[in-house]
Protein backbone atom coordinates (compact mmCIF):
# COMPACT_ATOMS: atom_id res chain seq x y z
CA UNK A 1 15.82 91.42 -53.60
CA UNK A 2 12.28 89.94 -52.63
CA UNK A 3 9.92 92.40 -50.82
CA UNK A 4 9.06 91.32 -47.41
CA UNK A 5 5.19 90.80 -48.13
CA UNK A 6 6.51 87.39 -49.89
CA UNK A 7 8.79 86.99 -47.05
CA UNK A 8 5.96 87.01 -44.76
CA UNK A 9 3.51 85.14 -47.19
CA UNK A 10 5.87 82.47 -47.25
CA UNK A 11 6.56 82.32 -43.74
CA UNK A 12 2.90 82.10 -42.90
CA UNK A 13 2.52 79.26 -45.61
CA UNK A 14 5.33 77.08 -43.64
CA UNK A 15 3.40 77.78 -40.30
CA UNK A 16 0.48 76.02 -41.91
CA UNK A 17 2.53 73.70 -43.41
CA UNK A 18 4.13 72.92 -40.17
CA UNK A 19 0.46 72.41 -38.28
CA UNK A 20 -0.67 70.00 -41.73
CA UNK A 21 2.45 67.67 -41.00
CA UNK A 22 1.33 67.61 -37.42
CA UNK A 23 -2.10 66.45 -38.64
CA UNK A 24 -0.37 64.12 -40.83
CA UNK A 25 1.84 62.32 -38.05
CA UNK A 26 -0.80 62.91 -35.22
CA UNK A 27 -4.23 62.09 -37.42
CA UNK A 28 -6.26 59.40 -35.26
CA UNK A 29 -8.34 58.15 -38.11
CA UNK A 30 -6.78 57.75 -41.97
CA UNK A 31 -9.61 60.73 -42.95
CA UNK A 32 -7.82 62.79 -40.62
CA UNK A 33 -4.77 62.10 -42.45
CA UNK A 34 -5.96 62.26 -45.87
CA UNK A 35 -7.11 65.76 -44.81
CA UNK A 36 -3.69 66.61 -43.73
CA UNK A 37 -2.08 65.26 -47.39
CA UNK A 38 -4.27 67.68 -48.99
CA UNK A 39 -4.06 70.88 -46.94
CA UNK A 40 -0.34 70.47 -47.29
CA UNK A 41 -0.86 69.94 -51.04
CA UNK A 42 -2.50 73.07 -51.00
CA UNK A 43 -0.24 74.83 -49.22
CA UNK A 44 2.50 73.83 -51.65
CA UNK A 45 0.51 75.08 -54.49
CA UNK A 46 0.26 78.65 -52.90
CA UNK A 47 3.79 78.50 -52.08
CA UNK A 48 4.68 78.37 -56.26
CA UNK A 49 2.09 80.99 -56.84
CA UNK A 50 3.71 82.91 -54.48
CA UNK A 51 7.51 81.68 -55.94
CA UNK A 52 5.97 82.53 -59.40
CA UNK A 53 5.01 86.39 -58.29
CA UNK A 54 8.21 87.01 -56.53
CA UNK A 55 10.14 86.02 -59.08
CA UNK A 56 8.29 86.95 -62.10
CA UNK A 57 8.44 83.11 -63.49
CA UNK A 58 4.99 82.16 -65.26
CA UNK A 59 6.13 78.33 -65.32
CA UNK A 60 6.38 78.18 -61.60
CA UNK A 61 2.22 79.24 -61.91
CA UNK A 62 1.78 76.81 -64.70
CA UNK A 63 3.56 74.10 -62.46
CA UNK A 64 1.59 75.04 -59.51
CA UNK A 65 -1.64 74.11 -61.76
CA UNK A 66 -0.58 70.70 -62.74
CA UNK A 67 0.30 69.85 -59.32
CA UNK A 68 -3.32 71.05 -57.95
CA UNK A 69 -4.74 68.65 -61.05
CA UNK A 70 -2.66 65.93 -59.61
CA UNK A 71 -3.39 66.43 -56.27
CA UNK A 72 -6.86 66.69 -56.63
CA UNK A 73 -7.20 63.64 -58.33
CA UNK A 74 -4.58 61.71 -56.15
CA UNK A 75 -7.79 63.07 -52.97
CA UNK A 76 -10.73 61.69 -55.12
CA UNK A 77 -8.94 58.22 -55.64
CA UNK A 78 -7.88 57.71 -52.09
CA UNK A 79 -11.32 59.10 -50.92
CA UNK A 80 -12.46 56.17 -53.25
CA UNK A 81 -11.05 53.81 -51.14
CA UNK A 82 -11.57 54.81 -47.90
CA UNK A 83 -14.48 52.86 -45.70
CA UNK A 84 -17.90 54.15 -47.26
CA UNK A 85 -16.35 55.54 -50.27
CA UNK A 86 -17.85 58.20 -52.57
CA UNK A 87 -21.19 58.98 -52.19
């Protein structure tokens, strides 16, 4: 049985998830968007730290830092192409 602090963690994590995919549909400008992508990227990586405490698993942690590797590098190359660029 999971304790209900993960319970509410994770509920809390798919509220913000939910307002990120609004962000994502709803974004006016392709910065907005990009901004969504990578909150909800976020989000997902504290949702399998918090998978990896409840359950006690260490590889959903060591998953969780790959993804946030990935993800931040996946941000960097589309900010790369975005009008103006890196600075």
């Amino acid at each position: 049985m999971i304790a209900p602090v993960f319970f509410y963690s994770a509920l809390i994590i798919m509220i913000g998830a939910f307002f990120s995919v609004l962000r994502i549909l709803l974004g006016p400008t392709v910065p907005d968007r990009v901004v969504g992508v990578d909150t909800l990227n976020t989000l997902i990586v504290a949702g399998m730290v918090l998978l990896g405490a409840a359950y006690d698993r260490v590889i959903y942690i060591d998953i969780a830092i790959v993804y946030a590797l990935l993800s931040y590098i996946g941000t960097l190359v589309i900010a790369r192409y975005l009008p103006g660029g890196l600075r």
